[in-house]
N, C-alpha and C. Protein backbone atom coordinates (compact mmCIF):
# COMPACT_ATOMS: atom_id res chain seq x y z
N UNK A 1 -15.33 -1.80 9.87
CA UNK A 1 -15.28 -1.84 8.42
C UNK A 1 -14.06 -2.65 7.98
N UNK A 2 -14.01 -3.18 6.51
CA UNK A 2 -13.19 -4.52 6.43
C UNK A 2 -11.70 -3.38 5.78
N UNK A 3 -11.05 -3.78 5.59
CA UNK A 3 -9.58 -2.95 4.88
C UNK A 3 -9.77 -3.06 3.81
N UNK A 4 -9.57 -1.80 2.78
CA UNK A 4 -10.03 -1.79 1.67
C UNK A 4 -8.91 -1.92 0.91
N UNK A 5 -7.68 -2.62 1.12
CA UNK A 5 -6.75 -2.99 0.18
C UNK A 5 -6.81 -4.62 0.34
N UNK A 6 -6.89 -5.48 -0.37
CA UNK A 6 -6.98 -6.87 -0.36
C UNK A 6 -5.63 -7.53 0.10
N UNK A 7 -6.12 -8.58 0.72
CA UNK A 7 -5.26 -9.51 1.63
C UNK A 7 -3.62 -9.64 0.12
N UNK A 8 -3.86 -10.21 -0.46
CA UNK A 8 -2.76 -10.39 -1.66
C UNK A 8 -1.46 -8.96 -2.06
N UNK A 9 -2.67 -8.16 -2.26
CA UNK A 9 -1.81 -6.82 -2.45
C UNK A 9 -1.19 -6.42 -1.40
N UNK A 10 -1.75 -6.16 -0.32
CA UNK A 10 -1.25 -6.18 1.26
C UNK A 10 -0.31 -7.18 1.54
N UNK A 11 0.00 -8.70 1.51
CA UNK A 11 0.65 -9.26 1.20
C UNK A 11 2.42 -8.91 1.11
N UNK A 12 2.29 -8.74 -0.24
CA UNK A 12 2.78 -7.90 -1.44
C UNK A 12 3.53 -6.97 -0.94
N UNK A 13 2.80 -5.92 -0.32
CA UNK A 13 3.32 -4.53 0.01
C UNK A 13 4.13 -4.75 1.17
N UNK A 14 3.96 -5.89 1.72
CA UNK A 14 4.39 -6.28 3.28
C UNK A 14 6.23 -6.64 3.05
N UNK A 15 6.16 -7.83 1.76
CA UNK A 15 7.16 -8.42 1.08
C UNK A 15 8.23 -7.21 0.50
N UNK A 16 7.46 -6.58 -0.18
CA UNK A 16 8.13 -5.19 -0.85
C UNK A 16 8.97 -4.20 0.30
N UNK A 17 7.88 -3.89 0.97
CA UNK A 17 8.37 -3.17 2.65
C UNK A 17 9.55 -3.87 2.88
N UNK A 18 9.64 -5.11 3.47
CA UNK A 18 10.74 -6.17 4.27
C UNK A 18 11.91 -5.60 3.02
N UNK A 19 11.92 -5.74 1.72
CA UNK A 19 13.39 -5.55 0.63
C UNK A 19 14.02 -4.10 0.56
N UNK A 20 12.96 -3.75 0.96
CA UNK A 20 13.92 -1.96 1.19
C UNK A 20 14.33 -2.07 1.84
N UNK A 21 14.38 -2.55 3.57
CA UNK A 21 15.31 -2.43 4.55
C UNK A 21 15.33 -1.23 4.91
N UNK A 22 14.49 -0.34 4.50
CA UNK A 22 14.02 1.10 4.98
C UNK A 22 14.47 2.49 4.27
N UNK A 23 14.64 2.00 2.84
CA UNK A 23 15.67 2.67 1.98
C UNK A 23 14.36 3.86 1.42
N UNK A 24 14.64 4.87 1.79
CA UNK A 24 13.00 6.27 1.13
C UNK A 24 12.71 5.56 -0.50
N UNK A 25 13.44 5.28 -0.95
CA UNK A 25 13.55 5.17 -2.58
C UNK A 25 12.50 3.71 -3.22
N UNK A 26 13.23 2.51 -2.05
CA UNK A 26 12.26 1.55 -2.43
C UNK A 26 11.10 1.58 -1.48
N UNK A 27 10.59 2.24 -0.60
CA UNK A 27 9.66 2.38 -0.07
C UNK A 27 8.78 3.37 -0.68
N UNK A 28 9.34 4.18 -1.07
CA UNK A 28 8.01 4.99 -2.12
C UNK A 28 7.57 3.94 -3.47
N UNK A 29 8.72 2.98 -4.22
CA UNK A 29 8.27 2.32 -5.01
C UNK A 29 7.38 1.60 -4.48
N UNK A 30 7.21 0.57 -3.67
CA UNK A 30 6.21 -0.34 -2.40
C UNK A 30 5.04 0.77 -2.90
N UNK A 31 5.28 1.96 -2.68
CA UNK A 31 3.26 2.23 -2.24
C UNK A 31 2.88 2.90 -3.65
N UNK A 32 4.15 3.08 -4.77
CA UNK A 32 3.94 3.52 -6.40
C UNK A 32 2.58 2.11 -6.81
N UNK A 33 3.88 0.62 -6.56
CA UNK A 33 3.34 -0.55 -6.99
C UNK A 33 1.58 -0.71 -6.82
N UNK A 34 1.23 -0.65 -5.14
CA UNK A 34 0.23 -0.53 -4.44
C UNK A 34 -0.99 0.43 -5.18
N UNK A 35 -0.96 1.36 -5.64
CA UNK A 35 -1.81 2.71 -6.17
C UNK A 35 -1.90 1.71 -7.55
N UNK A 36 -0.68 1.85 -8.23
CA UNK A 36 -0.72 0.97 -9.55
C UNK A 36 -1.65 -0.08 -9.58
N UNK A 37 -1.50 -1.20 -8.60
CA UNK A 37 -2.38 -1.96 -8.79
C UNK A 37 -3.65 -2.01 -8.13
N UNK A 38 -4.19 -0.42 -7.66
CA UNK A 38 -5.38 -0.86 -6.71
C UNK A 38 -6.15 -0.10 -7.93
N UNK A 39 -5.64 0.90 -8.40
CA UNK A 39 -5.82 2.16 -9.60
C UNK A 39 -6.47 1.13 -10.82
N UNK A 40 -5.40 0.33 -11.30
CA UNK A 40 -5.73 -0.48 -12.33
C UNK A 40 -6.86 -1.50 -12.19
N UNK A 41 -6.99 -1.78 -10.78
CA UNK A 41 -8.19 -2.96 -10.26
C UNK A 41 -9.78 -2.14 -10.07
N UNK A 42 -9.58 -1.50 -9.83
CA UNK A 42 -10.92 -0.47 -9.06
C UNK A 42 -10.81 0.99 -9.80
N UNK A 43 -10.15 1.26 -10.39
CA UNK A 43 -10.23 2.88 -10.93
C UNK A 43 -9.65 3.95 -10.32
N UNK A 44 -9.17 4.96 -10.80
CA UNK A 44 -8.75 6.28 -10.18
C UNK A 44 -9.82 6.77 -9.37
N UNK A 45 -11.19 6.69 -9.79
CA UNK A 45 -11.66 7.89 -8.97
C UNK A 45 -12.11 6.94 -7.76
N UNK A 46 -12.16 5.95 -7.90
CA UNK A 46 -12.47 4.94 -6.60
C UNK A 46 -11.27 5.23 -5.43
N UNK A 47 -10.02 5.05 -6.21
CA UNK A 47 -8.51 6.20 -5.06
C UNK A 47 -9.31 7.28 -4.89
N UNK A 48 -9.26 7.94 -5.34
CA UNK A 48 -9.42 9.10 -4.97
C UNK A 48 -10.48 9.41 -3.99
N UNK A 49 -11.49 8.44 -3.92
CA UNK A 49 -12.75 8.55 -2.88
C UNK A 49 -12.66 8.03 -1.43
N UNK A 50 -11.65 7.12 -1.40
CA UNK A 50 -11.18 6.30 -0.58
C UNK A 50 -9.41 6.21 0.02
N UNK A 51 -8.97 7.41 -0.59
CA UNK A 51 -7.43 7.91 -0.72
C UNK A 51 -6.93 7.59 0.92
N UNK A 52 -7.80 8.69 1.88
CA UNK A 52 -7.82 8.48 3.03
C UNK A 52 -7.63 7.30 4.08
N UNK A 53 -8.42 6.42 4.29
CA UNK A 53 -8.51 5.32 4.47
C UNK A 53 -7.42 4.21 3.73
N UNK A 54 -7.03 4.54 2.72
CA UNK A 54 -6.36 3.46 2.00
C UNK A 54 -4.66 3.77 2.36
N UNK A 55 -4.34 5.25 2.33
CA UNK A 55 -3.10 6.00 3.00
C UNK A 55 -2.88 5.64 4.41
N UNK A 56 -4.11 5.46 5.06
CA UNK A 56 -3.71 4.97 6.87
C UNK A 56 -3.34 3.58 6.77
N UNK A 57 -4.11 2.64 6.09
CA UNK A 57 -3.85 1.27 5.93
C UNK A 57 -2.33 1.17 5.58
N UNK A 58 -2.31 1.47 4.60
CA UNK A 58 -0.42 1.54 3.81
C UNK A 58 0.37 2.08 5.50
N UNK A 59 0.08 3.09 6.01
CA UNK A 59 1.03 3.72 6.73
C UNK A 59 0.84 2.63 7.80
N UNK A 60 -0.25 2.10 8.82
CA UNK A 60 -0.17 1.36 9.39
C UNK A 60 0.70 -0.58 8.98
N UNK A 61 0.47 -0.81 7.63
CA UNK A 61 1.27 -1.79 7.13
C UNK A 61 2.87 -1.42 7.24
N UNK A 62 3.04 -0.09 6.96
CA UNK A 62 4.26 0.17 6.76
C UNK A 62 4.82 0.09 8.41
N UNK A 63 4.50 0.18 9.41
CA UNK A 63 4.45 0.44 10.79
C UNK A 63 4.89 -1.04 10.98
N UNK A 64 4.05 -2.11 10.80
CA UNK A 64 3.94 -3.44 11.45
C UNK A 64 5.20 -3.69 11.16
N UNK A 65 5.90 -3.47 9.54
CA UNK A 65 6.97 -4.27 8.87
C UNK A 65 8.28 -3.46 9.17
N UNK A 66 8.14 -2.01 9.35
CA UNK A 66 9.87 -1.44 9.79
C UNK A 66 9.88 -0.91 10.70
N UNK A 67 8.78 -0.98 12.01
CA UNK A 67 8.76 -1.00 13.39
C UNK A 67 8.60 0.65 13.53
């Protein structure tokens, strides 16, 4: 199955990840931004159906970028 956060936003979140430098504070902003704009693109209840899947993606992105 394809990743249900788009190449751009993912991107994005990758760029955001790298400026915290691993700081809890700007890394919760990174995945605030992420919800914000997947929420505003596709809808709340579309998160909410797909929360799962979209939380492993983020956590695995978050993995690649602060090891």
């Amino acid at each position: 199955m394809a990743n249900l956060i788009p190449t751009n936003v993912a991107d994005e979140f990758r760029r955001l990840l790298a400026e915290s430098r691993g700081f809890k504070a700007k890394r919760a902003a990174a995945r605030r931004w992420v919800y914000t704009i997947l929420v505003g693109r596709f809808t709340a209840n579309w998160w909410d159906k797909n929360s799962e899947k979209l939380l492993s993606e983020m956590k695995v992105i978050e993995g690649e970028v602060l090891g």
